[in-house]
C-alpha atoms as a PDB file:
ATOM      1  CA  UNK A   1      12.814  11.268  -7.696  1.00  0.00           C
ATOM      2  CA  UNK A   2      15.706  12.641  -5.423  1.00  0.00           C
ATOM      3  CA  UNK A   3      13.443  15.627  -4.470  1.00  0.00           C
ATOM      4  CA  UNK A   4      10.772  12.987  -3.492  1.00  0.00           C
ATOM      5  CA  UNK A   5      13.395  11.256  -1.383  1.00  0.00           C
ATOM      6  CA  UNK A   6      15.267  14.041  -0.001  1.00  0.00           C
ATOM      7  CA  UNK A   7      11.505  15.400   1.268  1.00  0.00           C
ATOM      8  CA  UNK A   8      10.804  11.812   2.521  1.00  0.00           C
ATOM      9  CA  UNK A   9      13.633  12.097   4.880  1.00  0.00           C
ATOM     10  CA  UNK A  10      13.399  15.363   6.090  1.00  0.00           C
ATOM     11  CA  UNK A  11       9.478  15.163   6.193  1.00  0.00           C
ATOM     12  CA  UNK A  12       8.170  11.556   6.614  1.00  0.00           C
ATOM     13  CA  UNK A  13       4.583  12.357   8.231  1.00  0.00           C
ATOM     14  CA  UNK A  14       4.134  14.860   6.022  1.00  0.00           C
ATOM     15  CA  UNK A  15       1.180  13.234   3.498  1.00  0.00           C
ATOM     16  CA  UNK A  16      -0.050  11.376   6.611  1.00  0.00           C
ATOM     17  CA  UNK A  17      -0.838  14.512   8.307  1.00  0.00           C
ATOM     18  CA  UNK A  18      -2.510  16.170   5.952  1.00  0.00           C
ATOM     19  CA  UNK A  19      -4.527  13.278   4.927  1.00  0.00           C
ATOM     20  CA  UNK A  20      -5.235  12.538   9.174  1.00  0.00           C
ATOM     21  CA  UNK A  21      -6.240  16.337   8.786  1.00  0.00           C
ATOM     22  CA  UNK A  22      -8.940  15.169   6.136  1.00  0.00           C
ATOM     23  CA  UNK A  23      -9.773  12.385   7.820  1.00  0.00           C
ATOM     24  CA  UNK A  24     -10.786  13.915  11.042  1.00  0.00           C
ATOM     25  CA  UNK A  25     -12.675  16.947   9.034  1.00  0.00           C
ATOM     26  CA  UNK A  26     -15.243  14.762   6.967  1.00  0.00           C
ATOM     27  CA  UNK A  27     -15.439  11.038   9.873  1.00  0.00           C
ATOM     28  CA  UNK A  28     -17.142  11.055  13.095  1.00  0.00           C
ATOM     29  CA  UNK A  29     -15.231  12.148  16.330  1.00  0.00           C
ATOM     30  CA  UNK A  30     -15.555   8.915  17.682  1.00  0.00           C
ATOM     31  CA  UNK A  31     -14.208   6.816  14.382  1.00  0.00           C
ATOM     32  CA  UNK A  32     -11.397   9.667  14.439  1.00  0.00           C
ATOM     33  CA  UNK A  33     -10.358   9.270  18.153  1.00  0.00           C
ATOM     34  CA  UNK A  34     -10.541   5.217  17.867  1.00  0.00           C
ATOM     35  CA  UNK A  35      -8.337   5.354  14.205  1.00  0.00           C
ATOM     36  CA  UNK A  36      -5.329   8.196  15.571  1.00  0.00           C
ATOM     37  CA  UNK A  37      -5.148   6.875  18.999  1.00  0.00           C
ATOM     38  CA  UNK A  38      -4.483   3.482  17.914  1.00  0.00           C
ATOM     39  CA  UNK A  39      -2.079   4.936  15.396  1.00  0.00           C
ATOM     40  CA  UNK A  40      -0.179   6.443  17.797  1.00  0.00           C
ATOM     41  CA  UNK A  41      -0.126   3.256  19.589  1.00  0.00           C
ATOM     42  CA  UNK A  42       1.151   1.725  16.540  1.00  0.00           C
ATOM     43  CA  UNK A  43       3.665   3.931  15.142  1.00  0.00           C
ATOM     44  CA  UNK A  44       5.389   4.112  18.762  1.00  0.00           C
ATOM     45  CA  UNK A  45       5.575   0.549  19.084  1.00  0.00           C
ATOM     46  CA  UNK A  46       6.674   0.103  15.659  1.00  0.00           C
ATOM     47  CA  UNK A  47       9.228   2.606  15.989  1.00  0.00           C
ATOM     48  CA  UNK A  48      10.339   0.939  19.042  1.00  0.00           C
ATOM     49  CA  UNK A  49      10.265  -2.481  17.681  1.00  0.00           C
ATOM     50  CA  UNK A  50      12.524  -1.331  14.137  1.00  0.00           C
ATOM     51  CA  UNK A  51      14.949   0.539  16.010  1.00  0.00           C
ATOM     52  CA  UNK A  52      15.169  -2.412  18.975  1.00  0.00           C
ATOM     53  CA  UNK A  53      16.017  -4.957  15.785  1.00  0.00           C
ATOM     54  CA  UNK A  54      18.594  -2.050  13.944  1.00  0.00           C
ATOM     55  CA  UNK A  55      20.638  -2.662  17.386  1.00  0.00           C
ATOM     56  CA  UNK A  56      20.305  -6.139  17.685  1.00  0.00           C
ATOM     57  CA  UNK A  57      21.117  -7.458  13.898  1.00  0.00           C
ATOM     58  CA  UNK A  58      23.616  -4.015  13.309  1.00  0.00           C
ATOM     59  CA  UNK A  59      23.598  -4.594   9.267  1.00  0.00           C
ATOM     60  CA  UNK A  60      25.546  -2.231   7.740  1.00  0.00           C
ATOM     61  CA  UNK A  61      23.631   0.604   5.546  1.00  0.00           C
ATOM     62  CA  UNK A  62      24.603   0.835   1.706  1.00  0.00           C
ATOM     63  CA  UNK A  63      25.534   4.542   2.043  1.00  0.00           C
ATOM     64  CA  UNK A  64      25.504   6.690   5.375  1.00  0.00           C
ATOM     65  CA  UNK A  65      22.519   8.166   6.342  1.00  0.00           C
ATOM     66  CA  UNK A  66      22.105   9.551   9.706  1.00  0.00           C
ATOM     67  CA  UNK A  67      24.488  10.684  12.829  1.00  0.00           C
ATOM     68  CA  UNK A  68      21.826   9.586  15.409  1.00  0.00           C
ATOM     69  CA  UNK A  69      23.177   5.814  16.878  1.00  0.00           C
ATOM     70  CA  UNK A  70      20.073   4.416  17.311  1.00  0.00           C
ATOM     71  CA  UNK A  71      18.657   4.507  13.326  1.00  0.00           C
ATOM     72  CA  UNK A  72      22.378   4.378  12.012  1.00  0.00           C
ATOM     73  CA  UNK A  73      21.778   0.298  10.427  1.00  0.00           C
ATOM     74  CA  UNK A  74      20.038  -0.811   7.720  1.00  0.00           C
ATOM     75  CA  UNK A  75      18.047  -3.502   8.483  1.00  0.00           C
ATOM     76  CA  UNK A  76      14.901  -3.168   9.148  1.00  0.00           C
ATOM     77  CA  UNK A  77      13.948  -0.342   7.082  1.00  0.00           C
ATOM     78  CA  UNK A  78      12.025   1.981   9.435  1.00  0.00           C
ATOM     79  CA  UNK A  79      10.034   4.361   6.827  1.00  0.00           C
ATOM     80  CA  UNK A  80       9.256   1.029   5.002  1.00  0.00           C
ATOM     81  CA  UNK A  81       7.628  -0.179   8.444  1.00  0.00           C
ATOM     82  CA  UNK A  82       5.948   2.578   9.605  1.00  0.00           C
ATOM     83  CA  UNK A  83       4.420   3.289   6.792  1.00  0.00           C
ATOM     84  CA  UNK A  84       3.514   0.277   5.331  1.00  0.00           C
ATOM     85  CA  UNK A  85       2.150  -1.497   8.210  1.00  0.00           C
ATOM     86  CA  UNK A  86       0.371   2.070   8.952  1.00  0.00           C
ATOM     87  CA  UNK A  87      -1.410   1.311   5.958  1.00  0.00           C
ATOM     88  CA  UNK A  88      -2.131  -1.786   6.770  1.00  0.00           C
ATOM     89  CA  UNK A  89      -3.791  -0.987   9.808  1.00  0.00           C
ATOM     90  CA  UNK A  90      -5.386   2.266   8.488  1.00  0.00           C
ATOM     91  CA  UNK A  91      -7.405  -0.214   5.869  1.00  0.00           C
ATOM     92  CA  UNK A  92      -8.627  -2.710   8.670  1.00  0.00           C
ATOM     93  CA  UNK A  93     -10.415   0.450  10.447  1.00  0.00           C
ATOM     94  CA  UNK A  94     -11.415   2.009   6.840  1.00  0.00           C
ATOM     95  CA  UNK A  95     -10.464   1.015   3.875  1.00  0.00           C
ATOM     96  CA  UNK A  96     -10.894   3.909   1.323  1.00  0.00           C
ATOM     97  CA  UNK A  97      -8.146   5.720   3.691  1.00  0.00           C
ATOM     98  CA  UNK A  98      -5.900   2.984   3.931  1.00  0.00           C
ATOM     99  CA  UNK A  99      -6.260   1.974   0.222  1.00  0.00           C
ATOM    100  CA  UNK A 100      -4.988   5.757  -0.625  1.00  0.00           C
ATOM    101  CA  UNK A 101      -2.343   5.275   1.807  1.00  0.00           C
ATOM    102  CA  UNK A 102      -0.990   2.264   0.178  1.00  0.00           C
ATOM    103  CA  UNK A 103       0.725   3.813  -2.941  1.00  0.00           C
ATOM    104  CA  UNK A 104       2.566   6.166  -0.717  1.00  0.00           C
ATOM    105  CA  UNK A 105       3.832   3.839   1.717  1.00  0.00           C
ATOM    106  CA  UNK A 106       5.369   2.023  -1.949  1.00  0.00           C
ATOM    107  CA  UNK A 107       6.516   5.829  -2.834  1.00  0.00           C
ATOM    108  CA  UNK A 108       8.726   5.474   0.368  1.00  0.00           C
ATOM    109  CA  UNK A 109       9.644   2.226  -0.036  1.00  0.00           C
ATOM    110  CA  UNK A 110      11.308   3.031  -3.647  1.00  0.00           C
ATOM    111  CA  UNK A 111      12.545   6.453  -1.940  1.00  0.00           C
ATOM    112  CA  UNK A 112      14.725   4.583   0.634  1.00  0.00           C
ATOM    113  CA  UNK A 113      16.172   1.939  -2.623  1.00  0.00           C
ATOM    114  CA  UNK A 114      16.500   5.002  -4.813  1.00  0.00           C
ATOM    115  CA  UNK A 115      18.474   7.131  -2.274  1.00  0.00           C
ATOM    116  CA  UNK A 116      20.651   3.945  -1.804  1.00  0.00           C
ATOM    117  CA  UNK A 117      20.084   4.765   2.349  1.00  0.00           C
ATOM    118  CA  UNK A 118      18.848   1.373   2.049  1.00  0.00           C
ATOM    119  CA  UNK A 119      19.027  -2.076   0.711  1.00  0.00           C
ATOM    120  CA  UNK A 120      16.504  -4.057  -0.870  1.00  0.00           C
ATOM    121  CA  UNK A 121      16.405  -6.430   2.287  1.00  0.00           C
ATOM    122  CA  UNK A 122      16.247  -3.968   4.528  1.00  0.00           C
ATOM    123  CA  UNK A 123      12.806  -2.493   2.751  1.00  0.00           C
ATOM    124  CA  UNK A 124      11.939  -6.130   2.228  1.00  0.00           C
ATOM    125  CA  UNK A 125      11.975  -6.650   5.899  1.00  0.00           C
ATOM    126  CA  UNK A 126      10.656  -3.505   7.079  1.00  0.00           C
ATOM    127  CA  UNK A 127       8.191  -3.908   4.590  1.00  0.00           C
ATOM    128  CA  UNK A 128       6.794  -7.695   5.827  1.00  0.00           C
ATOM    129  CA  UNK A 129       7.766  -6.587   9.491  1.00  0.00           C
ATOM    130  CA  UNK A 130       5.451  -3.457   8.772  1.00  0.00           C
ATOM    131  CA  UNK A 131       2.552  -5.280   7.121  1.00  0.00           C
ATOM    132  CA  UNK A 132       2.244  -7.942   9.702  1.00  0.00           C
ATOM    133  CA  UNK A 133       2.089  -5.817  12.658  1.00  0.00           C
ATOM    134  CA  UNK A 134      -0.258  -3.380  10.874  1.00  0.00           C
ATOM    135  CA  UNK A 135      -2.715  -6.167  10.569  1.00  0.00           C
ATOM    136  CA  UNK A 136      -1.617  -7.740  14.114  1.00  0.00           C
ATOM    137  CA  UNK A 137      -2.395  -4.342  15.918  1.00  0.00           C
ATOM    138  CA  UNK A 138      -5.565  -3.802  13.931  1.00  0.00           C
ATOM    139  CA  UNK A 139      -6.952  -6.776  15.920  1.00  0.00           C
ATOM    140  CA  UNK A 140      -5.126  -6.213  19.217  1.00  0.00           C
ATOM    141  CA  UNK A 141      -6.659  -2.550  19.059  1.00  0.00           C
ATOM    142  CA  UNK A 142     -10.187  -4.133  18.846  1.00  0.00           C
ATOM    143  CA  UNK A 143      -9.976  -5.573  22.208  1.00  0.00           C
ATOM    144  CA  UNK A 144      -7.581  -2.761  24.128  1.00  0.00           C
ATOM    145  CA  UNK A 145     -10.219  -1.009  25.905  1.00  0.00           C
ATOM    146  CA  UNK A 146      -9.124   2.255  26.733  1.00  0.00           C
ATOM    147  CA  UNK A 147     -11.400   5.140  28.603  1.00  0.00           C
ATOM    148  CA  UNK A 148     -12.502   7.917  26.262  1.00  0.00           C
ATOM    149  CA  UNK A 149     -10.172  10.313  28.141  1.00  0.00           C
ATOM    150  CA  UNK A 150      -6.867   7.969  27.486  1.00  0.00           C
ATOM    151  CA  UNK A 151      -8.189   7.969  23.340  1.00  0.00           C
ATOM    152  CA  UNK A 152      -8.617  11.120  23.437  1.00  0.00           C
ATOM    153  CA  UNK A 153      -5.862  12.415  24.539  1.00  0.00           C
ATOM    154  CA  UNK A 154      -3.929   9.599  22.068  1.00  0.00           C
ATOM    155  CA  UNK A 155      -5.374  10.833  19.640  1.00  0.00           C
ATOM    156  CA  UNK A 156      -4.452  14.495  20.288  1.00  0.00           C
ATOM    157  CA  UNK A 157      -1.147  13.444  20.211  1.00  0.00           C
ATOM    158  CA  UNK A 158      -0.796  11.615  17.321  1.00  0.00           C
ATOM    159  CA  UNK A 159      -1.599  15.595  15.925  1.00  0.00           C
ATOM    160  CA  UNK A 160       0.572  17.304  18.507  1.00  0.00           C
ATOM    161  CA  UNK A 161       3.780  15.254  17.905  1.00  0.00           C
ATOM    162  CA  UNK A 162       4.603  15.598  14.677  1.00  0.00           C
ATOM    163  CA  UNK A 163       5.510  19.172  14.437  1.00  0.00           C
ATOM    164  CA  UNK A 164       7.953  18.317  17.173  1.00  0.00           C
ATOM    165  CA  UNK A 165       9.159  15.651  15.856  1.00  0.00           C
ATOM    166  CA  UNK A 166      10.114  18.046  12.608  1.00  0.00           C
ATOM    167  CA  UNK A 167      11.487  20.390  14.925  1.00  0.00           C
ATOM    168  CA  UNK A 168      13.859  17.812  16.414  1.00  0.00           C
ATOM    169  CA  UNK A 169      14.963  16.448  13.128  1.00  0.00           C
ATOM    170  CA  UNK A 170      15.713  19.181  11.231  1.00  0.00           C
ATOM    171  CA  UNK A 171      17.897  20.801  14.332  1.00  0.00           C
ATOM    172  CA  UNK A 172      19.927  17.390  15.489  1.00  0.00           C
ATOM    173  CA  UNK A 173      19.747  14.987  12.815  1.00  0.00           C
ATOM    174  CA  UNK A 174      22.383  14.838   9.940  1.00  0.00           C
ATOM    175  CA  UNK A 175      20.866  13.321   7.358  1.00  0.00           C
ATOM    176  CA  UNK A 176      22.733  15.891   4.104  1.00  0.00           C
ATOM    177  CA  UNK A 177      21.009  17.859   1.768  1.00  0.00           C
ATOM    178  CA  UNK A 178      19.766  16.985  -1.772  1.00  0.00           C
ATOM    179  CA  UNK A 179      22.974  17.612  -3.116  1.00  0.00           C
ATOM    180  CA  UNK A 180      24.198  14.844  -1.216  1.00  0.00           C
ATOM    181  CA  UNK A 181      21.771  11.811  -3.090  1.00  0.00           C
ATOM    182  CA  UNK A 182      23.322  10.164  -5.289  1.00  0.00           C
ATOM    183  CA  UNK A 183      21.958  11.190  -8.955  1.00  0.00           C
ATOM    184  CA  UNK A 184      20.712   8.025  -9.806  1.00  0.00           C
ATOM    185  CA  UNK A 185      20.902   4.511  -7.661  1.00  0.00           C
ATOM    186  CA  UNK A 186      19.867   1.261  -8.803  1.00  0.00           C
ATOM    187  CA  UNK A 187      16.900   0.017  -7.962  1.00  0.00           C
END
């Protein structure tokens, strides 16, 4: 399980981009464009919303985890968020995707316990936060009307970021190598 985690952390959209990558081979252009430019949407304000709560509550993390300011508290749990409540909205728009989405989103969840970078409130939280706006957005994105052009190009995004993303990560964020997890954390 510490390879699992360790990869989690260095890779989080990793799964997600491979199964986008299915998703837009085998489903409409149209169904594509609507589902990845409101994910983008989504993850951004997500994002935005976990880290704006990290720097407002400032709960200490069970072990350290990152040198970057902004993601260095616990609560709420950010992978737990994003990827949970990207589920959850995933499954309002099609539900075979977002039902295969749901066990990872629990693979990350017991990552961040098992790596001890969080606690079990923090994944709790992120976790309900993550949920709730999934479902939220999934209704607010039914009435955004957007032009073609400004989906579109969302949704070319949401494929164009994440190797960037990687890039960043790997060269400026300290997160420690496997070595560094501990053996074996309490769940």
């Amino acid at each position: 399980m510490r390879h699992l985690s360790y990869l989690i952390d260095r890779f989080p959209e990793a799964p997600y981009y491979l199964l986008s990558i299915t998703y837009l081979l085998f489903q409409p252009p149209a169904d594509s464009i609507y589902l990845f430019s409101g994910a983008l949407i989504f993850v951004v304000l997500s994002f935005g919303l976990g880290v704006a709560l990290k720097l407002a509550l400032k709960t200490e993390r069970p072990n350290y985890y990152c040198s970057l300011p902004a993601v260095e508290y616990d609560v709420p749990s950010l992978h737990t968020l994003v990827s949970l409540g990207g589920a959850a909205y995933v499954y309002t728009v099609n539900p075979h995707y977002g039902f295969v989405l749901f066990p990872i989103a629990l693979a990350y969840m017991y990552a961040r316990l098992e790596s001890g970078f969080h606690s079990k409130k923090a994944v709790f939280v992120g976790a309900v936060l993550g949920v709730s706006l999934g479902y939220l957005f999934s209704i607010v994105n039914l009435f955004l009307f957007l032009p073609v052009a400004a989906r579109t190009m969302l949704a070319v995004l949401f494929f164009a970021l994440p190797p960037f993303t990687v890039a960043f990560r790997l060269k400026h964020v300290k997160i420690g190598s496997l070595d560094d997890l501990p053996v074996h954390q309490k769940v």
